[in-house]
PDB file of N, CA and C in Angstrom:
ATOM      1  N   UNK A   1      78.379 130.171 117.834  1.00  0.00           N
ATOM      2  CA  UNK A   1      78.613 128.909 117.174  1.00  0.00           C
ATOM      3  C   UNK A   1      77.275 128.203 116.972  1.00  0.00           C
ATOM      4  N   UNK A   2      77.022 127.734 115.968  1.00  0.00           N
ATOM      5  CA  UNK A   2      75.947 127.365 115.590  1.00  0.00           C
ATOM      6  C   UNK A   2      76.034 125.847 115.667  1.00  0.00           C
ATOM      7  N   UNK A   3      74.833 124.847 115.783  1.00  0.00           N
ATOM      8  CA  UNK A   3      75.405 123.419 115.749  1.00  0.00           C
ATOM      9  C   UNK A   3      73.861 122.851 115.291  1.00  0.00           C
ATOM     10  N   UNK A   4      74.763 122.384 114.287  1.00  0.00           N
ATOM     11  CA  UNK A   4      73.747 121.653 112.978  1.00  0.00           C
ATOM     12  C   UNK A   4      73.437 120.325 113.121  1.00  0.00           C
ATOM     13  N   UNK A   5      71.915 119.888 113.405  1.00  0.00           N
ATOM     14  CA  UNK A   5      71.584 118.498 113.756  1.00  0.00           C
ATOM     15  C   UNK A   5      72.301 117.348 112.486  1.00  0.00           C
ATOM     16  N   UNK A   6      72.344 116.039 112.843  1.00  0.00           N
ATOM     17  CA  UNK A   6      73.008 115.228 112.045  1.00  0.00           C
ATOM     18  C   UNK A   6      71.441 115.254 111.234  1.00  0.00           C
ATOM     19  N   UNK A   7      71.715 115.023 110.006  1.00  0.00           N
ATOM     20  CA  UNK A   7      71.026 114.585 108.915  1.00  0.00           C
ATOM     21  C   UNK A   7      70.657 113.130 108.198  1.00  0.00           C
ATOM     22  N   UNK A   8      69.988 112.517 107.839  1.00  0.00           N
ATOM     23  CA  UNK A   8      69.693 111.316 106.975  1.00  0.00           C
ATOM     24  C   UNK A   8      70.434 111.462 106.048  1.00  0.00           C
ATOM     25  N   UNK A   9      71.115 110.537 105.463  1.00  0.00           N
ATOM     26  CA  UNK A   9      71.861 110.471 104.401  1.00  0.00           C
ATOM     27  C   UNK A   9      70.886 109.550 103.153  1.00  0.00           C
ATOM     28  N   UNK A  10      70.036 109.770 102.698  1.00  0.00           N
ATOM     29  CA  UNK A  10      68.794 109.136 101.884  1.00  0.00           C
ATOM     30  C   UNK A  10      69.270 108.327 100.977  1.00  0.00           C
ATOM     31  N   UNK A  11      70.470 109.083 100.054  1.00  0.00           N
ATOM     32  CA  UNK A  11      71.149 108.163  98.850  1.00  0.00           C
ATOM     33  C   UNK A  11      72.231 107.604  99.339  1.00  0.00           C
ATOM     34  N   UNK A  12      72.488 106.847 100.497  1.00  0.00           N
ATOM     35  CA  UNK A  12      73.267 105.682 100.867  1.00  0.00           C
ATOM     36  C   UNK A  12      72.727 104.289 100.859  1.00  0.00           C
ATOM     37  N   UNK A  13      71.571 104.566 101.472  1.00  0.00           N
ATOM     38  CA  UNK A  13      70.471 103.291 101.074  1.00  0.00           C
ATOM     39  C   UNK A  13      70.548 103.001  99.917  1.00  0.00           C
ATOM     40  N   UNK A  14      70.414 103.307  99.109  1.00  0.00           N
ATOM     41  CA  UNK A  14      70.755 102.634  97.760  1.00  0.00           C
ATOM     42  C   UNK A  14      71.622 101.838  97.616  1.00  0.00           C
ATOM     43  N   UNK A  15      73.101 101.998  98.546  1.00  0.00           N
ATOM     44  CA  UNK A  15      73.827 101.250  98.559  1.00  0.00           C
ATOM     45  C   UNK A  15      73.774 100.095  98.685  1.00  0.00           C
ATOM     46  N   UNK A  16      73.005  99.881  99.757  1.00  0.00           N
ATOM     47  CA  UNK A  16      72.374  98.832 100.192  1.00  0.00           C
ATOM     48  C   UNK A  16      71.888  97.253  98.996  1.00  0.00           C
ATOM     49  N   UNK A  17      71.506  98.129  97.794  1.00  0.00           N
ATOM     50  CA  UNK A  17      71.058  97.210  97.220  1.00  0.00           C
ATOM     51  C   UNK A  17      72.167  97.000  96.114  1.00  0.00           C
ATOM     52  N   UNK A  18      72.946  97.776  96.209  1.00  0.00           N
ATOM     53  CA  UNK A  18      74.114  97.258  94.897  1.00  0.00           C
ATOM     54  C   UNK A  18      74.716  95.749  95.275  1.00  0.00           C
ATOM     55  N   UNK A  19      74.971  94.787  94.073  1.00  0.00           N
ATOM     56  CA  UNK A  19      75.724  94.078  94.427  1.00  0.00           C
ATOM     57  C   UNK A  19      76.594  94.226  93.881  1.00  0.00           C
ATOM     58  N   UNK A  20      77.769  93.092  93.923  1.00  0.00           N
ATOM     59  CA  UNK A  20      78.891  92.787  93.596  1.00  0.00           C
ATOM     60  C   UNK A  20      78.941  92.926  92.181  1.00  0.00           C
ATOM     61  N   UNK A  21      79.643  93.883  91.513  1.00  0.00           N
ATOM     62  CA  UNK A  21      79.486  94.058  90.257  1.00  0.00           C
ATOM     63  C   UNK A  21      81.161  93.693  89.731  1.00  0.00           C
ATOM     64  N   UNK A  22      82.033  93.615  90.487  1.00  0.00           N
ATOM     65  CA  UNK A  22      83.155  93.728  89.736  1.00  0.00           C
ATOM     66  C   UNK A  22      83.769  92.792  88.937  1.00  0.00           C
ATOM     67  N   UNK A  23      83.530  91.771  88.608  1.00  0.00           N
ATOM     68  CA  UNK A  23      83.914  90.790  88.659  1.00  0.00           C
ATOM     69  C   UNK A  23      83.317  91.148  86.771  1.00  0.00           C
ATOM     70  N   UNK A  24      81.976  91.546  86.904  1.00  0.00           N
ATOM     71  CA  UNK A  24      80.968  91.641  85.348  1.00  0.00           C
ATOM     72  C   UNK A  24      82.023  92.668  84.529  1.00  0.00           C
ATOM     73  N   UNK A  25      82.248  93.809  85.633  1.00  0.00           N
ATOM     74  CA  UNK A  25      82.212  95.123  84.259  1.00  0.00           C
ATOM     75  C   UNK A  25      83.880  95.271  85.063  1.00  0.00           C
ATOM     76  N   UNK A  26      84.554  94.508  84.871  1.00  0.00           N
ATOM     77  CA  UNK A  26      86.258  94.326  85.248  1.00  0.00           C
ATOM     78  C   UNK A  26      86.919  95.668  86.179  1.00  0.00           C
ATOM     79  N   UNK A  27      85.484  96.357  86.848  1.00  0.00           N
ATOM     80  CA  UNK A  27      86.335  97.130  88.347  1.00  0.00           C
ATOM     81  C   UNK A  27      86.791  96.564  89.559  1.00  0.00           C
ATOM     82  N   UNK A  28      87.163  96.882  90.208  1.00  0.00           N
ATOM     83  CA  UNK A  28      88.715  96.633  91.251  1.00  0.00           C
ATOM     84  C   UNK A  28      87.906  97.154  92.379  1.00  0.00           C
ATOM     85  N   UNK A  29      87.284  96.852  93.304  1.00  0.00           N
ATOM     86  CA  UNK A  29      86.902  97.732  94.445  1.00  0.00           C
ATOM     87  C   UNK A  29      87.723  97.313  95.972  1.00  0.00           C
ATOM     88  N   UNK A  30      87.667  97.887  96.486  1.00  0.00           N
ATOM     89  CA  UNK A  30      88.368  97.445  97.901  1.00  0.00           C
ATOM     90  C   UNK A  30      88.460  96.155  98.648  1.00  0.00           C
ATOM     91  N   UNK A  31      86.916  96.263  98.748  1.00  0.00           N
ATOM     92  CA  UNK A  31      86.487  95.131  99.563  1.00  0.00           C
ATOM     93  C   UNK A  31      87.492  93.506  98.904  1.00  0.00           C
ATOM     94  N   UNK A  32      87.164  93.613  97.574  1.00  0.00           N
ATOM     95  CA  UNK A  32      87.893  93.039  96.757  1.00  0.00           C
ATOM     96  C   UNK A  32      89.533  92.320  96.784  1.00  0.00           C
ATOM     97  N   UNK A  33      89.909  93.519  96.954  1.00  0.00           N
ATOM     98  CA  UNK A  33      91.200  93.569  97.363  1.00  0.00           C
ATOM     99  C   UNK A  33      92.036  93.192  98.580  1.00  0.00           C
ATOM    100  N   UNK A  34      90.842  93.663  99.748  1.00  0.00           N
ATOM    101  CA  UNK A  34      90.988  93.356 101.035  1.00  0.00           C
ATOM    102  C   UNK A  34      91.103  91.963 101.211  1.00  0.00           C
ATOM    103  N   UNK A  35      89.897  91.358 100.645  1.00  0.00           N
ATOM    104  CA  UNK A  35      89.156  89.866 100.697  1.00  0.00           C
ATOM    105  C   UNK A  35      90.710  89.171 100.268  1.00  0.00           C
ATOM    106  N   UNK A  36      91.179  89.481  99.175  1.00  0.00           N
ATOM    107  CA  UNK A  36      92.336  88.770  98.469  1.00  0.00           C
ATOM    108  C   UNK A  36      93.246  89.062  99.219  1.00  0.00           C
ATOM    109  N   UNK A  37      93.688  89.764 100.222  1.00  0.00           N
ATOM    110  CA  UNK A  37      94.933  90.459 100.622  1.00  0.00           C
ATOM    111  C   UNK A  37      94.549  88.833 101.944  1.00  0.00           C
ATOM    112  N   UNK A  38      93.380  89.263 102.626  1.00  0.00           N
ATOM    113  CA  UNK A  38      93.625  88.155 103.968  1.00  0.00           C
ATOM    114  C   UNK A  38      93.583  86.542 103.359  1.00  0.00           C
ATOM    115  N   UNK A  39      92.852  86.140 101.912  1.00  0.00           N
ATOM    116  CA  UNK A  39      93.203  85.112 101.446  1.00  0.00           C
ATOM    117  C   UNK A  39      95.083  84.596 101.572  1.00  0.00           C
ATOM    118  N   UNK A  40      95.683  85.940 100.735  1.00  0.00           N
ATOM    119  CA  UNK A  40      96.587  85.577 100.342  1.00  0.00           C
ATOM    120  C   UNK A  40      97.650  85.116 101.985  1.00  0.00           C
ATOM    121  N   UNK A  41      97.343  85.916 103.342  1.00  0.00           N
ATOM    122  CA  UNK A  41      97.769  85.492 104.203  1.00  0.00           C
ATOM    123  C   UNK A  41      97.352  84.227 104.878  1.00  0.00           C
ATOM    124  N   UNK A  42      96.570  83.794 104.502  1.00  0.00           N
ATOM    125  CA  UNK A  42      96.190  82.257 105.365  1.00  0.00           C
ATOM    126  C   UNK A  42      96.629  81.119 104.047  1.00  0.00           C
ATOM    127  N   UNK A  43      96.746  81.058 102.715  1.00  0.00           N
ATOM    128  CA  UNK A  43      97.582  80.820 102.122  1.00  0.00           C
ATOM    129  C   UNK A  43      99.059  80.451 102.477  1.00  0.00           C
ATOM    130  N   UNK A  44      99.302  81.805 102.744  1.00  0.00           N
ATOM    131  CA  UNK A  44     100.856  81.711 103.053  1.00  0.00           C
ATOM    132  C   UNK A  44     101.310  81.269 104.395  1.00  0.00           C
ATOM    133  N   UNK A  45     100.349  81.505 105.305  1.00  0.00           N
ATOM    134  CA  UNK A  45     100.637  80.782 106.433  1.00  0.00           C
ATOM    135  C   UNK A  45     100.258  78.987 106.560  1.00  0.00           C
ATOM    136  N   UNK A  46      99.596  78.817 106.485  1.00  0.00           N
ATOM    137  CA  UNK A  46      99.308  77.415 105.518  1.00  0.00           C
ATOM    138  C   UNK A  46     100.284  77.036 104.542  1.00  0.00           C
ATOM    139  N   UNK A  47     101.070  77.450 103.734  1.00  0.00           N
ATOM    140  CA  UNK A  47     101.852  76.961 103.119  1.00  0.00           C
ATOM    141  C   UNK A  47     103.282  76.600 104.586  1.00  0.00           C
ATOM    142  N   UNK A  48     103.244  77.482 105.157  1.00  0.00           N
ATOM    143  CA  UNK A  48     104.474  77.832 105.883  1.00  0.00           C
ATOM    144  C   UNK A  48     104.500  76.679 107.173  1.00  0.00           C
ATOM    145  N   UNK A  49     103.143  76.495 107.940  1.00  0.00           N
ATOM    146  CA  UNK A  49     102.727  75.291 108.430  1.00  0.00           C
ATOM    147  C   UNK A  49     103.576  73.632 107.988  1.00  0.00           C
ATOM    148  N   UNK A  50     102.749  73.923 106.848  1.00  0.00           N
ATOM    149  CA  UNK A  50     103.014  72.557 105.769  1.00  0.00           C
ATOM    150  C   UNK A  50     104.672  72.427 105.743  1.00  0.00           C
ATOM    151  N   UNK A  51     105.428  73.603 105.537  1.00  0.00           N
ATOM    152  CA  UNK A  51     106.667  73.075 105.198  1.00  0.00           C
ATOM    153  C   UNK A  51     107.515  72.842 106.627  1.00  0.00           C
ATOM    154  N   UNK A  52     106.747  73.698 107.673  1.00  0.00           N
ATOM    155  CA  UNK A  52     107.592  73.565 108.763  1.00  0.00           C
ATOM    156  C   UNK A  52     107.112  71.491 109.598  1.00  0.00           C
ATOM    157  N   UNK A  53     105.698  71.090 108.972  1.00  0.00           N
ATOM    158  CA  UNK A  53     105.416  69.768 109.462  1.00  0.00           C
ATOM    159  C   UNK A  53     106.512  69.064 108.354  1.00  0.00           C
ATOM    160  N   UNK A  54     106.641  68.866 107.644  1.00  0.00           N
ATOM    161  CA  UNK A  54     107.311  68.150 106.335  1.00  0.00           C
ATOM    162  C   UNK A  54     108.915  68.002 107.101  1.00  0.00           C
ATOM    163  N   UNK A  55     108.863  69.000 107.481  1.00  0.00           N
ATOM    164  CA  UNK A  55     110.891  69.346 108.134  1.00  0.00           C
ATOM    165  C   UNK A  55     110.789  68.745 109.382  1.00  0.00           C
ATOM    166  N   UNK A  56     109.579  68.773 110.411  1.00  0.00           N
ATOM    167  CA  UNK A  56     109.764  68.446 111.643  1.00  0.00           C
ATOM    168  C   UNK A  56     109.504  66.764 111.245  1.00  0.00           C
ATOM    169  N   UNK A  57     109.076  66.616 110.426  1.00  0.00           N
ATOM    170  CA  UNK A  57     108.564  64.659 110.600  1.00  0.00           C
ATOM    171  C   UNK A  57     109.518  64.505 109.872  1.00  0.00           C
ATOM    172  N   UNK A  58     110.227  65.064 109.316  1.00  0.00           N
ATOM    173  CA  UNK A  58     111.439  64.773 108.061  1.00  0.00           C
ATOM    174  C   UNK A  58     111.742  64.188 107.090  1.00  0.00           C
ATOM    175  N   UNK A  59     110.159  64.411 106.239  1.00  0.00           N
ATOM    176  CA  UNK A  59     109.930  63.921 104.751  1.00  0.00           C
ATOM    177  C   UNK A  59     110.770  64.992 103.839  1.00  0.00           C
ATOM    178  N   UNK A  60     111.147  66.180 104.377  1.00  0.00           N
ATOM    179  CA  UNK A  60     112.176  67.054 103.544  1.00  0.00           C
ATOM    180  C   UNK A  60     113.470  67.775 104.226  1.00  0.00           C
ATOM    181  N   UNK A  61     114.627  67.911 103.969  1.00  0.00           N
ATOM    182  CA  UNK A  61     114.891  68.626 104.635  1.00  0.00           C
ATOM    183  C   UNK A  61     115.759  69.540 103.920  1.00  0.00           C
ATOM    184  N   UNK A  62     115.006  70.298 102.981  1.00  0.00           N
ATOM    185  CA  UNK A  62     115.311  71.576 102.582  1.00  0.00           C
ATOM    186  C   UNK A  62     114.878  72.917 103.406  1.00  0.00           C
ATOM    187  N   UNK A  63     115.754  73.133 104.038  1.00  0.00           N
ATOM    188  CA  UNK A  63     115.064  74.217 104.915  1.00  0.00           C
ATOM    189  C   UNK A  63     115.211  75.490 104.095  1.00  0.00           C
ATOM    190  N   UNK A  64     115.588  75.536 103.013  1.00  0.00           N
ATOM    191  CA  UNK A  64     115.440  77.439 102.443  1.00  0.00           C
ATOM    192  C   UNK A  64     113.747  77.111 101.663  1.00  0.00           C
ATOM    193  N   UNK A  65     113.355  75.774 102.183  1.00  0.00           N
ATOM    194  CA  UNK A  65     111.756  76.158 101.541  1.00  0.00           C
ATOM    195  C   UNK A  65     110.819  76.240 102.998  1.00  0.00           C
ATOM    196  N   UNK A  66     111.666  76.381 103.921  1.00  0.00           N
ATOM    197  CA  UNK A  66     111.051  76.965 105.036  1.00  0.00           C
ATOM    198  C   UNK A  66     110.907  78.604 105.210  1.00  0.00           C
ATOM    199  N   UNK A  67     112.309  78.925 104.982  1.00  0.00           N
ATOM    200  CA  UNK A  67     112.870  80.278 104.838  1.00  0.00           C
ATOM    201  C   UNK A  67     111.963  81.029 103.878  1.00  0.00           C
ATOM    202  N   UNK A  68     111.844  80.456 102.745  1.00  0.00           N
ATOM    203  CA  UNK A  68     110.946  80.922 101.603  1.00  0.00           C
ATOM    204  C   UNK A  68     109.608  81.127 101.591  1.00  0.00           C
ATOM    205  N   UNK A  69     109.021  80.035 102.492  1.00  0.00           N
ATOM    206  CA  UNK A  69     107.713  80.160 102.812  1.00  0.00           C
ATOM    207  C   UNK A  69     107.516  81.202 104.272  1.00  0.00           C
ATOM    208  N   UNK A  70     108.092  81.017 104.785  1.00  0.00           N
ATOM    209  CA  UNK A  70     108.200  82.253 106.290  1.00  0.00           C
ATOM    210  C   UNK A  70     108.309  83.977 105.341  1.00  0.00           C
ATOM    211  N   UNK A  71     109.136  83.665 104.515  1.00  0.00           N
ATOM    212  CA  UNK A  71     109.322  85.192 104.038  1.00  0.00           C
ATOM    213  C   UNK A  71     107.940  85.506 103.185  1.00  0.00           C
ATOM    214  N   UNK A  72     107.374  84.662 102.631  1.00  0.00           N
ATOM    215  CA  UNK A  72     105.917  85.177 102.156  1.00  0.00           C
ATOM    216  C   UNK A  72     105.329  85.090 102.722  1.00  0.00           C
ATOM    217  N   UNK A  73     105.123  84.115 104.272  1.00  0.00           N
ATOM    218  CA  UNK A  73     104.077  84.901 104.659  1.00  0.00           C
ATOM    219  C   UNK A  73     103.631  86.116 105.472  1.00  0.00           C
ATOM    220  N   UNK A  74     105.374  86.415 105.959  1.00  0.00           N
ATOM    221  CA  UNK A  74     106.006  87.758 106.664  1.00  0.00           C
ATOM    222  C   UNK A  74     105.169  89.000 105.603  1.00  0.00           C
ATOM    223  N   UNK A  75     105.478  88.773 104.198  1.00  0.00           N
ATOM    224  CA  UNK A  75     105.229  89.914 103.496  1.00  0.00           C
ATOM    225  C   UNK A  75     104.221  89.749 103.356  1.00  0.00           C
ATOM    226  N   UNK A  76     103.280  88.925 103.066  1.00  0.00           N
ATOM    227  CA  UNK A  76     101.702  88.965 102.792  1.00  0.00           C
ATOM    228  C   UNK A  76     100.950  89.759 104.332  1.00  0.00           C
ATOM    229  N   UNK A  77     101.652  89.893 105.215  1.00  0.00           N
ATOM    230  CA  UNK A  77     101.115  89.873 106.982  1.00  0.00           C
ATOM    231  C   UNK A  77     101.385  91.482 106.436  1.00  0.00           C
ATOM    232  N   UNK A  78     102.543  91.967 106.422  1.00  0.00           N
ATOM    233  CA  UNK A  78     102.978  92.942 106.270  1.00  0.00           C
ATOM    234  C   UNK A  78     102.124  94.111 105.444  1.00  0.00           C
ATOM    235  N   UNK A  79     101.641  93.130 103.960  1.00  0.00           N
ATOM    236  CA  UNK A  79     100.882  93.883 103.092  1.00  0.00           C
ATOM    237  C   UNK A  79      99.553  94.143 103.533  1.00  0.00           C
ATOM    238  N   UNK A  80      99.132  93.153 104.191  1.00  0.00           N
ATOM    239  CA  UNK A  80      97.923  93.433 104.633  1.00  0.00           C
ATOM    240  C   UNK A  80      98.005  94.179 105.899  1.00  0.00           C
ATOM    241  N   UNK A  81      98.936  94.406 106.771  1.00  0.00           N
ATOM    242  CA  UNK A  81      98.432  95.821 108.016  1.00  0.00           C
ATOM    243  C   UNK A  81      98.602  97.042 107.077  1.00  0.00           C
ATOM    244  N   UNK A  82      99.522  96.872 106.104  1.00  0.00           N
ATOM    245  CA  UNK A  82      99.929  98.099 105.038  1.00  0.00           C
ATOM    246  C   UNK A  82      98.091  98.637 104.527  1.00  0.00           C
ATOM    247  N   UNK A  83      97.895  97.603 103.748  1.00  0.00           N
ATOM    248  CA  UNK A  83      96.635  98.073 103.350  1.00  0.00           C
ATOM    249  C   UNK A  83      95.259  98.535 104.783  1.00  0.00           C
ATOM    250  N   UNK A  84      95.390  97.642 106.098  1.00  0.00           N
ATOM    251  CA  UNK A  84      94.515  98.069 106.773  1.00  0.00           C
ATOM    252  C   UNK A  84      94.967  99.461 107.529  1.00  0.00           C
ATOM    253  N   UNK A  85      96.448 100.138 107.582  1.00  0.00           N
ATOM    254  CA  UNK A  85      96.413 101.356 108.315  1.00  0.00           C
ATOM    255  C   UNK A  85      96.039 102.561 106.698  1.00  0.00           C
ATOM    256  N   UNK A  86      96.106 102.119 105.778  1.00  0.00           N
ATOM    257  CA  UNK A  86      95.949 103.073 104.667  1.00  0.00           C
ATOM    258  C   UNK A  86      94.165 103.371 104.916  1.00  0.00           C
ATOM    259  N   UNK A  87      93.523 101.962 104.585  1.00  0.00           N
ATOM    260  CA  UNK A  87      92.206 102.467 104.831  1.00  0.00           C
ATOM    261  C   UNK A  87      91.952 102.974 106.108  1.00  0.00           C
ATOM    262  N   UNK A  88      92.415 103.084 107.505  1.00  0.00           N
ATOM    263  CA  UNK A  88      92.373 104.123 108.595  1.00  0.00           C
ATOM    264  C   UNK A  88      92.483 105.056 108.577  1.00  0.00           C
ATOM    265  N   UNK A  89      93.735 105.937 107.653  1.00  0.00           N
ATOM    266  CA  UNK A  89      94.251 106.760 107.485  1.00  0.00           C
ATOM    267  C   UNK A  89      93.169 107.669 106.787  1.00  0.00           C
ATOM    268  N   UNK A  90      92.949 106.877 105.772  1.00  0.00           N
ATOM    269  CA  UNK A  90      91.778 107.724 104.694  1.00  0.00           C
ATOM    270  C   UNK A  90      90.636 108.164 105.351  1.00  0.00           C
ATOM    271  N   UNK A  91      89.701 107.071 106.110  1.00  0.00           N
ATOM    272  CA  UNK A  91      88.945 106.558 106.989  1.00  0.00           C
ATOM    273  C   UNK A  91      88.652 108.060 108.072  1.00  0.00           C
ATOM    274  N   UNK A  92      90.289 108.116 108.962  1.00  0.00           N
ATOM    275  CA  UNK A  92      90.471 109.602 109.712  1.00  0.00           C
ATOM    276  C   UNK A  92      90.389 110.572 109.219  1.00  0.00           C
ATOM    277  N   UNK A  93      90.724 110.721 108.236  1.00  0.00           N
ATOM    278  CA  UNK A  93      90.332 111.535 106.786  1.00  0.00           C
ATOM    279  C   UNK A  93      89.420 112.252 106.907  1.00  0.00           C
ATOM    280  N   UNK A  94      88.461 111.218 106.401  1.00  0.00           N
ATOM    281  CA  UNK A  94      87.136 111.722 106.006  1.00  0.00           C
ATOM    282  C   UNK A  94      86.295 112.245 107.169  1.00  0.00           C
ATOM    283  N   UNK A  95      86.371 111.862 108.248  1.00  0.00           N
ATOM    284  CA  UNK A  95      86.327 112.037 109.627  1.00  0.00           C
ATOM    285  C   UNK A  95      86.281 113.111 110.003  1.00  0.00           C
ATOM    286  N   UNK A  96      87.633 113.748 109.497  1.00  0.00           N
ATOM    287  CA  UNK A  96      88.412 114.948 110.074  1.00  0.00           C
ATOM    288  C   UNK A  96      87.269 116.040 109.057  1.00  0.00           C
ATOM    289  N   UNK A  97      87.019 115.974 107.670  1.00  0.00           N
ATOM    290  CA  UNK A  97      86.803 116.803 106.729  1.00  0.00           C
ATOM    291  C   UNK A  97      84.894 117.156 107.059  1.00  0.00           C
ATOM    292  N   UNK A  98      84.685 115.781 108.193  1.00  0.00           N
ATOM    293  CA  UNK A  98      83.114 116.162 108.173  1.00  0.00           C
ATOM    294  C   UNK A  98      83.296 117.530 109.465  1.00  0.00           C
ATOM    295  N   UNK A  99      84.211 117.394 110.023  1.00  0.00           N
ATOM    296  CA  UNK A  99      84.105 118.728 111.613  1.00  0.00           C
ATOM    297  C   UNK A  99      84.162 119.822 110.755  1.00  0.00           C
TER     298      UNK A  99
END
């Protein structure tokens, strides 16, 4: 069995200097996505806050806009472990394909 020293990876550094391009030339990159995915949960939990203070001081008392706001932010929580075990998954992946 032979065992091959780790190597420099030379053209990753480059990476280094890319910036944020997506936004210019209308690509979609992860980070992107990610960023928006944990927005969209502190959003929704913040919304869900707000309606549960509004009900407890009892300036409203529609509670299916409690219900409504709990269920988005259940699914936004949801979408985002969705998206963080996918990038693990891939992540182990690639992992697996360097042995």
């Amino acid at each position: 069995m032979n065992i091959v020293p780790i190597q420099r990876l030379d053209a990753l550094k480059d990476l280094a200097s890319v910036k944020e391009t997506s936004k210019t030339d209308n690509t979609v990159s992860f980070k992107n996505i990610f960023e928006e995915a944990i927005a969209n949960v502190k959003n929704t939990e913040d919304d869900l806050a707000k309606e549960q203070y509004l009900f407890a001081t009892g300036q409203t008392d529609n509670t299916h806009d409690i219900t409504i706001a709990a269920s988005k932010a259940q699914i936004s929580v949801d979408l985002l472990v969705q998206l963080r075990d996918k990038a693990l998954n891939a992540y182990n992946e690639l992992i697996k394909l360097n042995l």
